[in-house]
N, C-alpha and C. Protein backbone atom coordinates (compact mmCIF):
# COMPACT_ATOMS: atom_id res chain seq x y z
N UNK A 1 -5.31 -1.17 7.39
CA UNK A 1 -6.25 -1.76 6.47
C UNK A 1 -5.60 -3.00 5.87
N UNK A 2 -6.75 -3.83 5.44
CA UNK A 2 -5.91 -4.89 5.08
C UNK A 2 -6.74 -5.24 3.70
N UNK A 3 -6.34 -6.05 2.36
CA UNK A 3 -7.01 -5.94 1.52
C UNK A 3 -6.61 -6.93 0.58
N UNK A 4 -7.35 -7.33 -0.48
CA UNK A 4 -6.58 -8.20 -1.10
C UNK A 4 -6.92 -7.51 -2.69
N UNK A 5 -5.56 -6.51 -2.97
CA UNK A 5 -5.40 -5.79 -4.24
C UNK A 5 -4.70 -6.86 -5.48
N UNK A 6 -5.50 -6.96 -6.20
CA UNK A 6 -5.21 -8.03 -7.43
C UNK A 6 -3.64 -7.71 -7.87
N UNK A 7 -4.06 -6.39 -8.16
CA UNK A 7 -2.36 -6.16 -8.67
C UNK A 7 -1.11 -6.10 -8.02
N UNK A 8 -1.81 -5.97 -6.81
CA UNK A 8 -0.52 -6.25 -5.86
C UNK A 8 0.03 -7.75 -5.18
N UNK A 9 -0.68 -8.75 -5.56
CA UNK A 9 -0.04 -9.65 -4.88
C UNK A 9 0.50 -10.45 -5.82
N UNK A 10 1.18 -10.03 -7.08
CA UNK A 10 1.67 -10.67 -7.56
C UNK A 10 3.51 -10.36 -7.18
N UNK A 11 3.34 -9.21 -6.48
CA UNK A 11 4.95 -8.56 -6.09
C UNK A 11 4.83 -9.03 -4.76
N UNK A 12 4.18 -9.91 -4.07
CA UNK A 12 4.23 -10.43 -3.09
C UNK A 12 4.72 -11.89 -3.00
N UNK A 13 4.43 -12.43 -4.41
CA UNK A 13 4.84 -14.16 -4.34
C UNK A 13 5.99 -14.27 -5.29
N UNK A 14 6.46 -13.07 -5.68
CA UNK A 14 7.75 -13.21 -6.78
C UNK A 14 9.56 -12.63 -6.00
N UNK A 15 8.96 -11.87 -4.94
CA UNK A 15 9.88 -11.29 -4.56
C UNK A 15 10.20 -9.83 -5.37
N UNK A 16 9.66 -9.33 -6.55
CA UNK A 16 9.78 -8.34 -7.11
C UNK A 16 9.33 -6.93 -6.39
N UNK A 17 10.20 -5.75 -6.03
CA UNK A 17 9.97 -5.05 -5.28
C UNK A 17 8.96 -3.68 -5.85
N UNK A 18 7.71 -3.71 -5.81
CA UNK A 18 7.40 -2.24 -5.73
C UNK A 18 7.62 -0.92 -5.07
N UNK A 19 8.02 -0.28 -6.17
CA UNK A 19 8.34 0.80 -6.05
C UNK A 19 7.63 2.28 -6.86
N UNK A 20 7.66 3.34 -6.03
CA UNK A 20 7.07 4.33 -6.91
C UNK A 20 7.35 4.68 -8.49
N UNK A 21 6.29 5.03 -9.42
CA UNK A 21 6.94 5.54 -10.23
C UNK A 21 5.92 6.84 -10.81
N UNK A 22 5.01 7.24 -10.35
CA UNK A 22 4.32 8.40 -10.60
C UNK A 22 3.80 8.91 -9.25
N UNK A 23 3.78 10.22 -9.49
CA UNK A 23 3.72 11.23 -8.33
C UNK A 23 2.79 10.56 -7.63
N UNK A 24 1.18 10.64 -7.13
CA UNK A 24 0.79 10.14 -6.44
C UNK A 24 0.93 9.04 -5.77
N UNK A 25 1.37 8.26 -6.44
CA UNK A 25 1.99 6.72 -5.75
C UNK A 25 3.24 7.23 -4.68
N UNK A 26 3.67 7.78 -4.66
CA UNK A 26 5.21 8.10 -3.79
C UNK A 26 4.34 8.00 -2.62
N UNK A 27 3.03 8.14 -2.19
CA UNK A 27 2.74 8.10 -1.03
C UNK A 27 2.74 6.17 -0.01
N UNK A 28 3.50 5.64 -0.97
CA UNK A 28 3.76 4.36 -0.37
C UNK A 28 4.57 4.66 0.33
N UNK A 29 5.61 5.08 -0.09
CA UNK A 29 7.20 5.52 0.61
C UNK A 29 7.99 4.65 0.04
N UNK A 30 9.43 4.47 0.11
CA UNK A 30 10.44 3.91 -0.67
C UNK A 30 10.73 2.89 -0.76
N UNK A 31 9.90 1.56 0.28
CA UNK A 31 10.18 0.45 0.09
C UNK A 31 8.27 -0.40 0.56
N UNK A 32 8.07 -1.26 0.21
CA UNK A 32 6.95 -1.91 0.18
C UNK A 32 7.75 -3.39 0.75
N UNK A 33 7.46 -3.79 1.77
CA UNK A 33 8.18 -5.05 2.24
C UNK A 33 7.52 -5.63 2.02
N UNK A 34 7.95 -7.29 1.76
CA UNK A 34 7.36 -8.56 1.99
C UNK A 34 7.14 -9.44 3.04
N UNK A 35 6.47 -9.52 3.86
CA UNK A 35 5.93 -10.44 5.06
C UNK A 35 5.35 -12.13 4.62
N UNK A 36 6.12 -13.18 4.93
CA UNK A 36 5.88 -14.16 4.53
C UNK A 36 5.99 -15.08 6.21
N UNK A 37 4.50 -15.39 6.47
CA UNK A 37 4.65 -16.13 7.52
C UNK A 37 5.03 -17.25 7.70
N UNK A 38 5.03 -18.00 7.01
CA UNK A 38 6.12 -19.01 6.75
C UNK A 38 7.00 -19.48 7.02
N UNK A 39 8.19 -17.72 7.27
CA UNK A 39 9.68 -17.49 7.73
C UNK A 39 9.79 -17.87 9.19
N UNK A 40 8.71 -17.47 9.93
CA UNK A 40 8.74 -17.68 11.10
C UNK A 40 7.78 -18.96 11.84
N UNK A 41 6.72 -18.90 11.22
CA UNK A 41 5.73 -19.69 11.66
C UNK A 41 5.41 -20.99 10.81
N UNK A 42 6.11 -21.48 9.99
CA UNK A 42 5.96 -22.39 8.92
C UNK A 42 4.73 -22.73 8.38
N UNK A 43 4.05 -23.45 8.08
CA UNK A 43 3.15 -23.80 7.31
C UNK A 43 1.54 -23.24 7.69
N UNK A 44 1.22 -22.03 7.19
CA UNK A 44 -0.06 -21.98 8.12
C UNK A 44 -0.97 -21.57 7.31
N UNK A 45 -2.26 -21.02 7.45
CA UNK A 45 -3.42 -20.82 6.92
C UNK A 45 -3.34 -19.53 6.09
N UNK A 46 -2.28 -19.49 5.93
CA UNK A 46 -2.03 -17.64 5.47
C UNK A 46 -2.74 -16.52 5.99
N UNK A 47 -2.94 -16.71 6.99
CA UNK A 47 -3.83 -15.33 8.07
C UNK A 47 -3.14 -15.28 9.10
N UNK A 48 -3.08 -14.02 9.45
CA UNK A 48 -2.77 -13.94 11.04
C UNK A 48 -3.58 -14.03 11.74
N UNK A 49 -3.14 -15.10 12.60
CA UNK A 49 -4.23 -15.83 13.78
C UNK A 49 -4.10 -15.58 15.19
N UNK A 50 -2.77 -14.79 15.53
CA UNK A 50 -2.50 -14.83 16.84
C UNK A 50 -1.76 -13.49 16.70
N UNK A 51 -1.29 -13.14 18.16
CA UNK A 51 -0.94 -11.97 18.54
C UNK A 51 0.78 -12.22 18.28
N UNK A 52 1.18 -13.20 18.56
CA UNK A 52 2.47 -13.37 17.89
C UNK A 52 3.03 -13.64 16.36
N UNK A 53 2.42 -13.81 15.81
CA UNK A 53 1.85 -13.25 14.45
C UNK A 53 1.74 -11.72 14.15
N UNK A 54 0.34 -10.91 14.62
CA UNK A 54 0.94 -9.95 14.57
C UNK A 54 1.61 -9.25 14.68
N UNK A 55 2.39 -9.23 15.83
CA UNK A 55 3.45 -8.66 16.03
C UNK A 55 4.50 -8.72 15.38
N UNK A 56 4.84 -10.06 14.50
CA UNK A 56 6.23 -10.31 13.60
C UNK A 56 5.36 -9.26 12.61
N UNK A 57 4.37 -9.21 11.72
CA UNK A 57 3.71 -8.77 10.61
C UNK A 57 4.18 -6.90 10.85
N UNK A 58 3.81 -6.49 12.17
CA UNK A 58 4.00 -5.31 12.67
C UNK A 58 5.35 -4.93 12.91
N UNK A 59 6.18 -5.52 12.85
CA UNK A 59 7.76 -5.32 13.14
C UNK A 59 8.32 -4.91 11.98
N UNK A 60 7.62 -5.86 10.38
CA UNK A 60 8.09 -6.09 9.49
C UNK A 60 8.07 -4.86 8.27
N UNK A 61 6.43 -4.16 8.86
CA UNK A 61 6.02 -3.47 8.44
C UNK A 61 6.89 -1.86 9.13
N UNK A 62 6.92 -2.15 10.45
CA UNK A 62 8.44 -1.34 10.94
C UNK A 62 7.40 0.49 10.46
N UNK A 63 8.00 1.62 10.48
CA UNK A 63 7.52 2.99 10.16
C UNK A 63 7.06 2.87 8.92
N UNK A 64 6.91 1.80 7.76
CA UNK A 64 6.15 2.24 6.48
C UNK A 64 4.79 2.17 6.56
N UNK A 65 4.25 2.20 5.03
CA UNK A 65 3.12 2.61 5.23
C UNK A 65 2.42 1.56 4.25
N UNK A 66 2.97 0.13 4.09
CA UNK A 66 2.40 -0.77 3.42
C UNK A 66 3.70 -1.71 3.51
N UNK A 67 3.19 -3.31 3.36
CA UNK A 67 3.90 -4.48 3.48
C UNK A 67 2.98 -5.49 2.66
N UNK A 68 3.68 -6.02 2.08
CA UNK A 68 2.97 -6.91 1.00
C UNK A 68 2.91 -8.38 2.41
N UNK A 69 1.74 -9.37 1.71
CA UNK A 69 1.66 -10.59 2.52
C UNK A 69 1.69 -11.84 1.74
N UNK A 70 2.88 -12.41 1.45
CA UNK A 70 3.04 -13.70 0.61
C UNK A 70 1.71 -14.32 0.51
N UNK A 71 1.29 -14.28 -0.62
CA UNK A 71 0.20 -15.27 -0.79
C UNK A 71 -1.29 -15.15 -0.54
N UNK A 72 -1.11 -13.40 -0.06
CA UNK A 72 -2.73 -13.01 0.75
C UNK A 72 -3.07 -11.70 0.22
N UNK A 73 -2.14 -10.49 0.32
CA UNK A 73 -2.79 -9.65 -0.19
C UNK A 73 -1.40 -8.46 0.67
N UNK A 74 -2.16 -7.12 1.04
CA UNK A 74 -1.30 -6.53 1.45
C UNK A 74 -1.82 -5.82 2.45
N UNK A 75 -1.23 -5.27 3.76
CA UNK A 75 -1.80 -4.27 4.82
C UNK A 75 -1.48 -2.71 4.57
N UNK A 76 -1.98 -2.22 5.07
CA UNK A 76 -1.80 -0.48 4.83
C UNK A 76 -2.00 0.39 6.11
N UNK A 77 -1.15 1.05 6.48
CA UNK A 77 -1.09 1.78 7.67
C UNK A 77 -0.94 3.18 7.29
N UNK A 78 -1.44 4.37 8.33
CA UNK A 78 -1.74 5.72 8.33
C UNK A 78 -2.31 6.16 9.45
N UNK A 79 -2.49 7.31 9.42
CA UNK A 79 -2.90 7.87 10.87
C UNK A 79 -4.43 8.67 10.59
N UNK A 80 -4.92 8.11 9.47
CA UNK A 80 -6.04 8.35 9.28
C UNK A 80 -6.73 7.24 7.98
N UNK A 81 -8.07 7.15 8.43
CA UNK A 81 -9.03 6.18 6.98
C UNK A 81 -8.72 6.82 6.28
N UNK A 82 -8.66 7.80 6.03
CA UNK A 82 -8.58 8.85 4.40
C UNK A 82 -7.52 8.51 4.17
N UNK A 83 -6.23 8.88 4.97
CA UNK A 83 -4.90 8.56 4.46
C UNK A 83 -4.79 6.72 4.36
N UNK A 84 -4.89 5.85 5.39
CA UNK A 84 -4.82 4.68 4.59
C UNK A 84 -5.39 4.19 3.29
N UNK A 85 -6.62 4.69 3.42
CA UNK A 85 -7.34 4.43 1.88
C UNK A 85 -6.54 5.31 0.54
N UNK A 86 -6.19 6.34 0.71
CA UNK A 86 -5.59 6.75 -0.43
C UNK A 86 -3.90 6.04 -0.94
N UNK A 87 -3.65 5.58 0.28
CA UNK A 87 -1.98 4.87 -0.26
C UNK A 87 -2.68 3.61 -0.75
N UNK A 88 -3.51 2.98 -0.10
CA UNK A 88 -4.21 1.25 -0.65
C UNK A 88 -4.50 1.53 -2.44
N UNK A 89 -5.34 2.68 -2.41
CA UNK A 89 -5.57 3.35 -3.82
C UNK A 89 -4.57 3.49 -5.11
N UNK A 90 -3.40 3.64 -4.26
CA UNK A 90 -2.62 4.65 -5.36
C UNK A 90 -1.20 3.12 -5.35
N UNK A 91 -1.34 2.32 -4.31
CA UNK A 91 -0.25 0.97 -4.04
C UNK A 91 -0.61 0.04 -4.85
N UNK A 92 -1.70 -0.35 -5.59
CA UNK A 92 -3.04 -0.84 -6.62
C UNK A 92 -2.72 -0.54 -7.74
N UNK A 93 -2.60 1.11 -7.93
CA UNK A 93 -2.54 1.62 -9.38
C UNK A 93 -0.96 1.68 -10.23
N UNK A 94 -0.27 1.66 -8.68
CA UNK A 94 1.45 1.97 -8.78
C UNK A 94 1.66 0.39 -9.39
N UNK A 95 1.05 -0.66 -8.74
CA UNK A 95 1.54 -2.39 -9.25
C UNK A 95 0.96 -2.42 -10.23
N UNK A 96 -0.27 -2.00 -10.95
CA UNK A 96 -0.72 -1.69 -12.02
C UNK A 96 0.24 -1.83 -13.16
N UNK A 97 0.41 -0.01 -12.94
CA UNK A 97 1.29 0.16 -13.70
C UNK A 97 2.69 -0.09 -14.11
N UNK A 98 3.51 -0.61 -12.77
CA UNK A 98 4.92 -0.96 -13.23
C UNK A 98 5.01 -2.78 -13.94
N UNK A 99 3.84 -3.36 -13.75
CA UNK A 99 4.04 -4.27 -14.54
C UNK A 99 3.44 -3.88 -15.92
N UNK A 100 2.93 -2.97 -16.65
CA UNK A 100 2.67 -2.39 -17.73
C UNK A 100 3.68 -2.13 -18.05
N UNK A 101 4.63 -0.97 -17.41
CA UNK A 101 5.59 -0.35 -18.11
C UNK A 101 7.00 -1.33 -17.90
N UNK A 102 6.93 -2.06 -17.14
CA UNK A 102 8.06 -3.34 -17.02
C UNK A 102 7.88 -4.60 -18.49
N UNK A 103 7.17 -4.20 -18.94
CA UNK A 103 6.59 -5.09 -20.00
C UNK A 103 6.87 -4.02 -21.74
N UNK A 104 7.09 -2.90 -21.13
CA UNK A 104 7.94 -1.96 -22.05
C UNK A 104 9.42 -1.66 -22.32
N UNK A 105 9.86 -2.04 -21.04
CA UNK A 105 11.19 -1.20 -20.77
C UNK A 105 11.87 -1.35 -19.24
N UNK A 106 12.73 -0.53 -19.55
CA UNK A 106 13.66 -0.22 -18.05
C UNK A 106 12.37 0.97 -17.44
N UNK A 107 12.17 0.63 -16.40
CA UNK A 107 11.38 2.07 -15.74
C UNK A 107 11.94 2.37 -15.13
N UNK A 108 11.90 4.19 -15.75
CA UNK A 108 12.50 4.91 -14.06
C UNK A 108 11.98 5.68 -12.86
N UNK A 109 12.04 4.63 -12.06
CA UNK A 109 11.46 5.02 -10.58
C UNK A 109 11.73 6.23 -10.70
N UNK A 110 11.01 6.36 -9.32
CA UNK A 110 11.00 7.89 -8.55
C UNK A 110 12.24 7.82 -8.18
N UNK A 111 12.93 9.22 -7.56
CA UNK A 111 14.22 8.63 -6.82
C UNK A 111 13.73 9.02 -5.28
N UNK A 112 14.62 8.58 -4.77
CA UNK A 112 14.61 8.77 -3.00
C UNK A 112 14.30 9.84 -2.27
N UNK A 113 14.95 10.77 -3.59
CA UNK A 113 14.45 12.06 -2.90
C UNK A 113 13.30 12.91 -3.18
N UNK A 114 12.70 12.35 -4.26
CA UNK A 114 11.73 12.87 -4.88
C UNK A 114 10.45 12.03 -4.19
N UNK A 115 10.88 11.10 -3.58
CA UNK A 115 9.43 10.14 -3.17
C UNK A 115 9.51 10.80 -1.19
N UNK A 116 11.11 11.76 -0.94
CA UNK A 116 10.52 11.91 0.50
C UNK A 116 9.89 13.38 0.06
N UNK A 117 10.44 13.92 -0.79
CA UNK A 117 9.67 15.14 -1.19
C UNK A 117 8.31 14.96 -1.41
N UNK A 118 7.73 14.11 -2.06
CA UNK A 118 6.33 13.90 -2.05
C UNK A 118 5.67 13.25 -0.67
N UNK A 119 6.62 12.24 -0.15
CA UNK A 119 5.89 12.24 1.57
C UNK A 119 5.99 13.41 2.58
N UNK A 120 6.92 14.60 2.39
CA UNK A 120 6.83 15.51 3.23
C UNK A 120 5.84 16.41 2.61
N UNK A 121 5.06 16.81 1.26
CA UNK A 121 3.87 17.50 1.21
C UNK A 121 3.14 17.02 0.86
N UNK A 122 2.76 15.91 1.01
CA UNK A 122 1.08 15.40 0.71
C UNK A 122 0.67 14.99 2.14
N UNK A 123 -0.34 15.86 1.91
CA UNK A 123 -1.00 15.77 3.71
C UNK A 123 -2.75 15.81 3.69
N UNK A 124 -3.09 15.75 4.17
CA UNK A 124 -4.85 16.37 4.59
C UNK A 124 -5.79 16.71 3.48
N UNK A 125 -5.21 17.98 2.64
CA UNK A 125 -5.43 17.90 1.67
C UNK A 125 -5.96 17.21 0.30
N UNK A 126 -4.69 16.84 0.29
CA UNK A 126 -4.65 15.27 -0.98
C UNK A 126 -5.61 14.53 -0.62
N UNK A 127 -5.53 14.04 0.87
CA UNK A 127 -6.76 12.58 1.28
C UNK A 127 -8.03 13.63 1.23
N UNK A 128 -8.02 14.60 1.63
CA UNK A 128 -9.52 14.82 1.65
C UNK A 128 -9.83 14.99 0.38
N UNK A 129 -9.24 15.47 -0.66
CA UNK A 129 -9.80 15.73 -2.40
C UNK A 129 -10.06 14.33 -2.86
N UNK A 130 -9.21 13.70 -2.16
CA UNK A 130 -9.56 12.01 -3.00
C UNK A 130 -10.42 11.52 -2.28
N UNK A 131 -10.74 11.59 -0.72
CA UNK A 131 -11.99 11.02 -0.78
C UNK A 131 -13.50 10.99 -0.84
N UNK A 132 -13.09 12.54 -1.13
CA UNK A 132 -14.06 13.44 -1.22
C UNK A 132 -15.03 12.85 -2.72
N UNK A 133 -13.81 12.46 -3.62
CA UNK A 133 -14.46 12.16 -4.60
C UNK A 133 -14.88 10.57 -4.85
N UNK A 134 -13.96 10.20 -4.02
CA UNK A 134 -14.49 8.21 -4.10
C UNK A 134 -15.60 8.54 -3.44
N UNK A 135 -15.94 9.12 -2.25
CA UNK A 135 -17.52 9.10 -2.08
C UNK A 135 -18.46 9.59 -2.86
N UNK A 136 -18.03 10.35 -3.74
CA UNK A 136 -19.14 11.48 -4.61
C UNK A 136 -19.71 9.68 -5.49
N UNK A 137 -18.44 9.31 -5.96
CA UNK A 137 -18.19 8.44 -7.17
C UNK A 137 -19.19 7.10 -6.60
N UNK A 138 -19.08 7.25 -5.28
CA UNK A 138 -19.86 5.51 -4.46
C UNK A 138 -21.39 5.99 -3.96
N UNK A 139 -21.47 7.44 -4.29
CA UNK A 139 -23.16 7.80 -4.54
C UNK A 139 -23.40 8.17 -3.13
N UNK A 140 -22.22 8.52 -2.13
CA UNK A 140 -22.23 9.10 -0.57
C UNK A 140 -21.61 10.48 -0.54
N UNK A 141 -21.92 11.26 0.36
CA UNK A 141 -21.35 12.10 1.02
C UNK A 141 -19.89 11.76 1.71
N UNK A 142 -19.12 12.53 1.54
CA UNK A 142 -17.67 12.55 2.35
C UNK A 142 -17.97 11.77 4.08
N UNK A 143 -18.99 12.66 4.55
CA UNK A 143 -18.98 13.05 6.23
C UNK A 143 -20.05 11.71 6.45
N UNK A 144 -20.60 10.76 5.72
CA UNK A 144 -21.30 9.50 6.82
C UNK A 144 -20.70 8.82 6.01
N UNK A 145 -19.59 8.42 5.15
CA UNK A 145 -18.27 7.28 5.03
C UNK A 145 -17.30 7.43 6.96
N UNK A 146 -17.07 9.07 6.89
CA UNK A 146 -16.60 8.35 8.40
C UNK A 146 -17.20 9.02 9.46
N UNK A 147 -18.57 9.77 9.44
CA UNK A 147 -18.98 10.67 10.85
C UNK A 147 -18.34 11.84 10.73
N UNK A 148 -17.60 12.13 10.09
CA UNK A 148 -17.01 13.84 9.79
C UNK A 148 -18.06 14.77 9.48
């Protein structure tokens, strides 16, 4: 998925790294990279336009499950709509909030092990309760958002 989350692209043009700091958010995973086409392709329209393009974007993004895009917004990967939509959801609320609470204080992240602990049990479940309810909430049924 690809998207352009307000709160997130400001940790995209600063270099400031998001990171988890409340349980549901851990479903980003431990690092949120920055993809700046630029590095490779110098001056361009800020879209990926070509297949060599994607592929640097896809390298960069490597096994996570989100990569910020200098200047555009951010992509989101999963092995399901439910599951991409719920990390896009919760990657939104996580930049949200750490510039709230960065505007308080020292925040303390999740730690490493507590964010693989939360990626090794949030599964099926979790996405289906959450989207169960963004559809209730968007005035649809769960099952014709995707044919389920």
């Amino acid at each position: 998925m690809h998207n352009h989350s307000p709160s997130v692209i400001p940790f995209g043009v600063t270099g400031t790294k998001i990171r988890p700091l409340l349980h549901t958010c851990g479903c980003m995973g431990h690092e949120v990279p920055i993809w700046d086409s630029g590095d490779k392709f110098g001056d361009t329209n800020m879209l990926v336009s070509d297949l060599a393009m994607g592929r640097d974007l896809a390298r960069r993004l490597g096994d996570g499950r989100a990569a910020l895009l200098r200047g555009h917004g951010c992509v989101v990967a999963g092995r399901s709509i439910r599951e991409v939509v719920y990390i896009a959801v919760y990657l939104e609320l996580n930049a949200r909030l750490q510039m709230q609470a960065s505007a308080l204080g020292t925040i303390k992240f999740l730690t490493r092990g507590e964010v693989d602990k939360i990626l090794s049990s949030t599964g099926a479940v979790a996405f289906d309760r959450a989207w169960e309810n963004w559809c209730r909430r968007a005035g649809r049924e769960p099952g014709e958002m995707t044919g389920v």
